[in-house]
N, C-alpha and C. Protein backbone atom coordinates (compact mmCIF):
# COMPACT_ATOMS: atom_id res chain seq x y z
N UNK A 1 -12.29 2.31 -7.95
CA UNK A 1 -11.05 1.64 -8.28
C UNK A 1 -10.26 2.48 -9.28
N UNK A 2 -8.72 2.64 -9.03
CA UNK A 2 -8.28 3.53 -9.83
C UNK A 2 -7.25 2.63 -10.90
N UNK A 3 -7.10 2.86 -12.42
CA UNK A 3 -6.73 2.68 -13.46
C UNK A 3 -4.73 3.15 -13.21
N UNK A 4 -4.20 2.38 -13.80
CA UNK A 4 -2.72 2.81 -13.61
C UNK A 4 -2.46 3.80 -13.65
N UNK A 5 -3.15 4.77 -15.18
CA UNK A 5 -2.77 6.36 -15.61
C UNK A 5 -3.56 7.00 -14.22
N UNK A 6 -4.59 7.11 -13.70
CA UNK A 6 -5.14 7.90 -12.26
C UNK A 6 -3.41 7.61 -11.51
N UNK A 7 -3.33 6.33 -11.21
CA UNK A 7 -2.92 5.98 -10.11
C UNK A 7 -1.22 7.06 -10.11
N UNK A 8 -0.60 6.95 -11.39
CA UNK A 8 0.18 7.67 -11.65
C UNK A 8 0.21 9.09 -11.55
N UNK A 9 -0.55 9.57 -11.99
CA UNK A 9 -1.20 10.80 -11.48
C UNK A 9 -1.01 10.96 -10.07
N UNK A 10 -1.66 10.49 -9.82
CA UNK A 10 -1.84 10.76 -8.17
C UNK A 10 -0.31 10.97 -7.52
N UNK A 11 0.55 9.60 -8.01
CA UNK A 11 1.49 9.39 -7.36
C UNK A 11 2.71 10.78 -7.14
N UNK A 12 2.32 11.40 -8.77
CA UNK A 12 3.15 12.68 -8.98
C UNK A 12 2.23 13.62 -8.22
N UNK A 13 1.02 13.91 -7.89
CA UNK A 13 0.01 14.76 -6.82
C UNK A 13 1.00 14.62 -5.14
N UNK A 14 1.37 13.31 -5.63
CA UNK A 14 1.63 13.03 -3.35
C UNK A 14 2.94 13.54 -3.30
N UNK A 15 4.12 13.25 -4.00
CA UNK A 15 5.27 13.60 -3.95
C UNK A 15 5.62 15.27 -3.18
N UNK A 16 5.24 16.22 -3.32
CA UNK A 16 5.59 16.98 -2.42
C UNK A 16 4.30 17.14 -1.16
N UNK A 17 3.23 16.84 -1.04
CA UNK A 17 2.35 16.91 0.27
C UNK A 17 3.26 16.79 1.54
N UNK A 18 2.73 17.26 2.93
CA UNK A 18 3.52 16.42 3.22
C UNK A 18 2.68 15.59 4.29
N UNK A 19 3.74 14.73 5.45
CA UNK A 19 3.01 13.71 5.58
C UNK A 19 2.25 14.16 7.01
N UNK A 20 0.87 13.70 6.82
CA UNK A 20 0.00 14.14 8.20
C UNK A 20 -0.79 13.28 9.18
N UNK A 21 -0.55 11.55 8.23
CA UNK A 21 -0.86 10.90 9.26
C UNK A 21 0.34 9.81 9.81
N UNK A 22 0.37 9.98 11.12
CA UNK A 22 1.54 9.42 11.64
C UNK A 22 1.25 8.23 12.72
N UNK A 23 1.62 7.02 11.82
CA UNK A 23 1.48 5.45 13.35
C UNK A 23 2.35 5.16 14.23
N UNK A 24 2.08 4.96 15.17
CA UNK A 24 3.34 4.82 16.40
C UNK A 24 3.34 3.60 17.08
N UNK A 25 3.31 3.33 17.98
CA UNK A 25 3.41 2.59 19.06
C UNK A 25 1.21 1.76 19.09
N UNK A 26 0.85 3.22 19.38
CA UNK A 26 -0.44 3.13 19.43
C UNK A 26 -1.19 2.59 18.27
N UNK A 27 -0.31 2.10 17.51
CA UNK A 27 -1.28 1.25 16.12
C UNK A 27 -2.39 2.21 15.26
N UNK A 28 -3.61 1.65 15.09
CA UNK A 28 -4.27 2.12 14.44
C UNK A 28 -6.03 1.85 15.45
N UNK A 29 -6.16 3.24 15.95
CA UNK A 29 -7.33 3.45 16.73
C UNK A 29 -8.64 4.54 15.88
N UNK A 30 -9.54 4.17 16.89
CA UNK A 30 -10.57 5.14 16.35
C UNK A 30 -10.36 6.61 15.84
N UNK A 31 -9.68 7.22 16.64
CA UNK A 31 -8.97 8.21 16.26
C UNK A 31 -7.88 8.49 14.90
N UNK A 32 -7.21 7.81 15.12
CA UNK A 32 -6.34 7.50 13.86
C UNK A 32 -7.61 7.47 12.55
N UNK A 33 -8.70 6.05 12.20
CA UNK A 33 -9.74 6.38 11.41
C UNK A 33 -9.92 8.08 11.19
N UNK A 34 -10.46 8.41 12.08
CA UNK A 34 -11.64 9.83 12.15
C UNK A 34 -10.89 10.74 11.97
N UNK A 35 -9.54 10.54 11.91
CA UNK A 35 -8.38 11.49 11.42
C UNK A 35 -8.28 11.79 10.25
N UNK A 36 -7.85 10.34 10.10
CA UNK A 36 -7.57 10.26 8.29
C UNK A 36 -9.19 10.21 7.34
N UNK A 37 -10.06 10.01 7.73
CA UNK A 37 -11.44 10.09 7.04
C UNK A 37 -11.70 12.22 7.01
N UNK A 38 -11.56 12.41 7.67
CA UNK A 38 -11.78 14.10 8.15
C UNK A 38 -10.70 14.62 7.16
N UNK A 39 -8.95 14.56 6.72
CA UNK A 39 -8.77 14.92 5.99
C UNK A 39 -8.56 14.12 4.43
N UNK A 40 -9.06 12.97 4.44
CA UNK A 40 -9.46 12.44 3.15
C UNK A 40 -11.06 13.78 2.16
N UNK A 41 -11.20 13.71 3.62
CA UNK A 41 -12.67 14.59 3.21
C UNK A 41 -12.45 16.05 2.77
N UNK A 42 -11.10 16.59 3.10
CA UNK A 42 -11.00 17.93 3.15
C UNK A 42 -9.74 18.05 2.26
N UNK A 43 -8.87 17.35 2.06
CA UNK A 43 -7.39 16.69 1.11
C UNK A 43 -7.93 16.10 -0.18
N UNK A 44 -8.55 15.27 -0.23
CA UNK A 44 -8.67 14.25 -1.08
C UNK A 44 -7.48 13.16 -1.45
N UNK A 45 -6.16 13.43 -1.10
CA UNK A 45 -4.88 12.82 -1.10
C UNK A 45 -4.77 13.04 0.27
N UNK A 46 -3.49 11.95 0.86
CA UNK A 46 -3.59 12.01 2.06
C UNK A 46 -1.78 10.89 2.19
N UNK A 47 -0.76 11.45 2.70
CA UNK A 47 -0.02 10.66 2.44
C UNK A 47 0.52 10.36 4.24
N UNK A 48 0.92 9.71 4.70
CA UNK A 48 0.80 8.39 5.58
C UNK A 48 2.21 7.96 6.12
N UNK A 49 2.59 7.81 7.21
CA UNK A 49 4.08 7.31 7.75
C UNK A 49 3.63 6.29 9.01
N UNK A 50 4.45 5.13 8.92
CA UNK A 50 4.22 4.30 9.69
C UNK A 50 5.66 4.01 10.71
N UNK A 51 6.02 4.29 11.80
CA UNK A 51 6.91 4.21 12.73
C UNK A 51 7.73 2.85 13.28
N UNK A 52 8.85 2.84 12.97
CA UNK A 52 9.37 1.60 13.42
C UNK A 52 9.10 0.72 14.31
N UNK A 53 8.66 1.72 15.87
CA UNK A 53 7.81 0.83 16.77
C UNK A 53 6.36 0.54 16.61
N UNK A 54 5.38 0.68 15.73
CA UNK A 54 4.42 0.15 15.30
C UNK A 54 4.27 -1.42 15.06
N UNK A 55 3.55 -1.98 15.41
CA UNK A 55 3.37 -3.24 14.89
C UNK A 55 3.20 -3.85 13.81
N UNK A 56 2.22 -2.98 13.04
CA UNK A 56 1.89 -3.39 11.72
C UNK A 56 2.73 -2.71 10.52
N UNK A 57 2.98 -3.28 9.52
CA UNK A 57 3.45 -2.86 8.28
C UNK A 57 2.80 -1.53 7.20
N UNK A 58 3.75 -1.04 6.77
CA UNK A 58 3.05 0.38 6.27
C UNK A 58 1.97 -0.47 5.11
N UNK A 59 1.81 -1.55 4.48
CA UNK A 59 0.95 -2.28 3.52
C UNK A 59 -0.45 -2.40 4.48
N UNK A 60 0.15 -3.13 5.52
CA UNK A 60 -1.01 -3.77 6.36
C UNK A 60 -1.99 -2.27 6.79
N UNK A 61 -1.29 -1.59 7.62
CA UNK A 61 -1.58 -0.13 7.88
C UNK A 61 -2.50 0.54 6.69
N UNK A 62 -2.02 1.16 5.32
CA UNK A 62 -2.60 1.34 4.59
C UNK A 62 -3.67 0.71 4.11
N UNK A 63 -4.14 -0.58 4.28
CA UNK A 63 -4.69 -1.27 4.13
C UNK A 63 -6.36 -1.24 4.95
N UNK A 64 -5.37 -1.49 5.91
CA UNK A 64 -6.83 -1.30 7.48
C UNK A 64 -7.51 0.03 7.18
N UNK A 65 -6.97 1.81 6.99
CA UNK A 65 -7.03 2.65 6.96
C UNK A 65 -7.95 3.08 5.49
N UNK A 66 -7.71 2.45 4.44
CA UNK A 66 -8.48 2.34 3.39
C UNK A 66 -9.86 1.61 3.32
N UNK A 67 -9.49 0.38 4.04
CA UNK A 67 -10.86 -0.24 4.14
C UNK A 67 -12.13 0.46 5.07
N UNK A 68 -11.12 1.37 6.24
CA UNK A 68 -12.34 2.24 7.49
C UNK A 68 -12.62 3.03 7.03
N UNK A 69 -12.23 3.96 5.88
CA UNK A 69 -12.07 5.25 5.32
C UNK A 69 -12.75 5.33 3.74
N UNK A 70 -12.86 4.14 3.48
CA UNK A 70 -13.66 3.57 2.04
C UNK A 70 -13.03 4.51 0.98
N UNK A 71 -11.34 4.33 1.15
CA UNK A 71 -10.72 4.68 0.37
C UNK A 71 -9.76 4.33 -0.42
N UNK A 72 -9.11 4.41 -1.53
CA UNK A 72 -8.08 4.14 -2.32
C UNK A 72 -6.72 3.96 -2.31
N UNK A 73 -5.65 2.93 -2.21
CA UNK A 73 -4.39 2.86 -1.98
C UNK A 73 -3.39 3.31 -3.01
N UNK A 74 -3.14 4.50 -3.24
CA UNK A 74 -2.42 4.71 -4.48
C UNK A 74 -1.05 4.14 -4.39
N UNK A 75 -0.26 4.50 -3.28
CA UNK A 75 1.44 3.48 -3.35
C UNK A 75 1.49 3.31 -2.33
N UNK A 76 2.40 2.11 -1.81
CA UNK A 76 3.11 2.10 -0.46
C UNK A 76 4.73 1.85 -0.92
N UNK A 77 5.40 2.70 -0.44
CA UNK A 77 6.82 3.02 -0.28
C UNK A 77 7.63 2.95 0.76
N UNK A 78 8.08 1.85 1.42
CA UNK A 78 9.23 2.05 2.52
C UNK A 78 8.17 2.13 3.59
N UNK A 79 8.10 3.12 4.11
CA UNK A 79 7.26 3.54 5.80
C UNK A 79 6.05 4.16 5.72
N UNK A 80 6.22 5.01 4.20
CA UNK A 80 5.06 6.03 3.69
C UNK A 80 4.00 5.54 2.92
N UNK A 81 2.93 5.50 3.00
CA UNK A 81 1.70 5.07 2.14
C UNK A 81 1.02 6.81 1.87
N UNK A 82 0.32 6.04 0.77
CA UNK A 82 -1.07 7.33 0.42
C UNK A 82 -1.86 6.82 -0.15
N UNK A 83 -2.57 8.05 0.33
CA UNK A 83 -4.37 7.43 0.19
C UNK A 83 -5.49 8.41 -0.41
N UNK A 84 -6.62 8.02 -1.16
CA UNK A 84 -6.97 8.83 -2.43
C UNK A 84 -8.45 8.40 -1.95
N UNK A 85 -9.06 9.62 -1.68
CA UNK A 85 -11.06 9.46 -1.97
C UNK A 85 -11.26 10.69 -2.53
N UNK A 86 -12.17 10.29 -3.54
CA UNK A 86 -12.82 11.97 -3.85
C UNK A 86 -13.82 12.61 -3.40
N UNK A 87 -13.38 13.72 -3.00
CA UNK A 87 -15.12 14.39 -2.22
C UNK A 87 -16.07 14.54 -3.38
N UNK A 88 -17.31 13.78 -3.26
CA UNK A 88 -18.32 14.48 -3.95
C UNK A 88 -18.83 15.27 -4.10
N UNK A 89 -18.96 15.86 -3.05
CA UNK A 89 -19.15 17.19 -2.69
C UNK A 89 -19.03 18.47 -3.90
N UNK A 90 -17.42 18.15 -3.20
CA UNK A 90 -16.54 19.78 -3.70
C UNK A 90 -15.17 18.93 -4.42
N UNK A 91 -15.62 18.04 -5.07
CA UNK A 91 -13.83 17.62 -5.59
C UNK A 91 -12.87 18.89 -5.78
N UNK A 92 -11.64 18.28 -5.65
CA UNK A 92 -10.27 19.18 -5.45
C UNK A 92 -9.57 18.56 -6.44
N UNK A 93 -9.24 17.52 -6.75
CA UNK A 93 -8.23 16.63 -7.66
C UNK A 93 -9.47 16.31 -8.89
N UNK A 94 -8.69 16.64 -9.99
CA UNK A 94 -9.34 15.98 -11.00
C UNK A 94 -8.63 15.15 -11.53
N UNK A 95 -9.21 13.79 -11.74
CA UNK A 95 -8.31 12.73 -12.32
C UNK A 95 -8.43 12.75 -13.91
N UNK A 96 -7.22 11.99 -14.40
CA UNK A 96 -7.30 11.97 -16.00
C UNK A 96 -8.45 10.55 -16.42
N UNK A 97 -8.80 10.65 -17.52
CA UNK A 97 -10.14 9.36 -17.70
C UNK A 97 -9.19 8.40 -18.20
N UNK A 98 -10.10 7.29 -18.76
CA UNK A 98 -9.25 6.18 -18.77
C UNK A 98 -8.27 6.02 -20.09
């Protein structure tokens, strides 16, 4: 769970990324998951666009996608969401403490 100051952080981290996961028509499928989990894993930030003909809402969307991905919702904005896991691994982002 991330603390306002992380979350802020982050938010200034997403601002220039750009965006690599894209919802359409086709909603949110297995693929879509194994997408966004693969570069959560390799990103650690991950910022998100949801398409007018989509069904679901960029909240709802971000939402589903965090819960399959056992990851973090840092903002949802308009169409665009982002999304935050840290690799244990090999972290890339270091967050500020509390």
């Amino acid at each position: 769970m991330l603390n306002s100051k992380q979350r802020a952080y982050l938010r200034g981290l997403a601002n220039p990324i750009e965006t690599i996961l894209i919802l359409g028509k086709g909603g949110i499928n297995d693929n879509v998951i194994n997408q966004a989990d693969t570069a959560l894993t390799a990103r650690e930030l991950i910022k998100g666009k949801v398409l007018e003909n989509c069904e679901l809402s960029s909240r709802e969307a971000a939402q589903i996608i965090a819960k399959s991905t056992n990851s973090d919702i840092v903002q949802v904005i308009g169409s665009k969401f982002v999304l935050y896991r840290e690799n244990e691994n090999e972290p890339v982002i270091k967050l500020p403490m509390r």
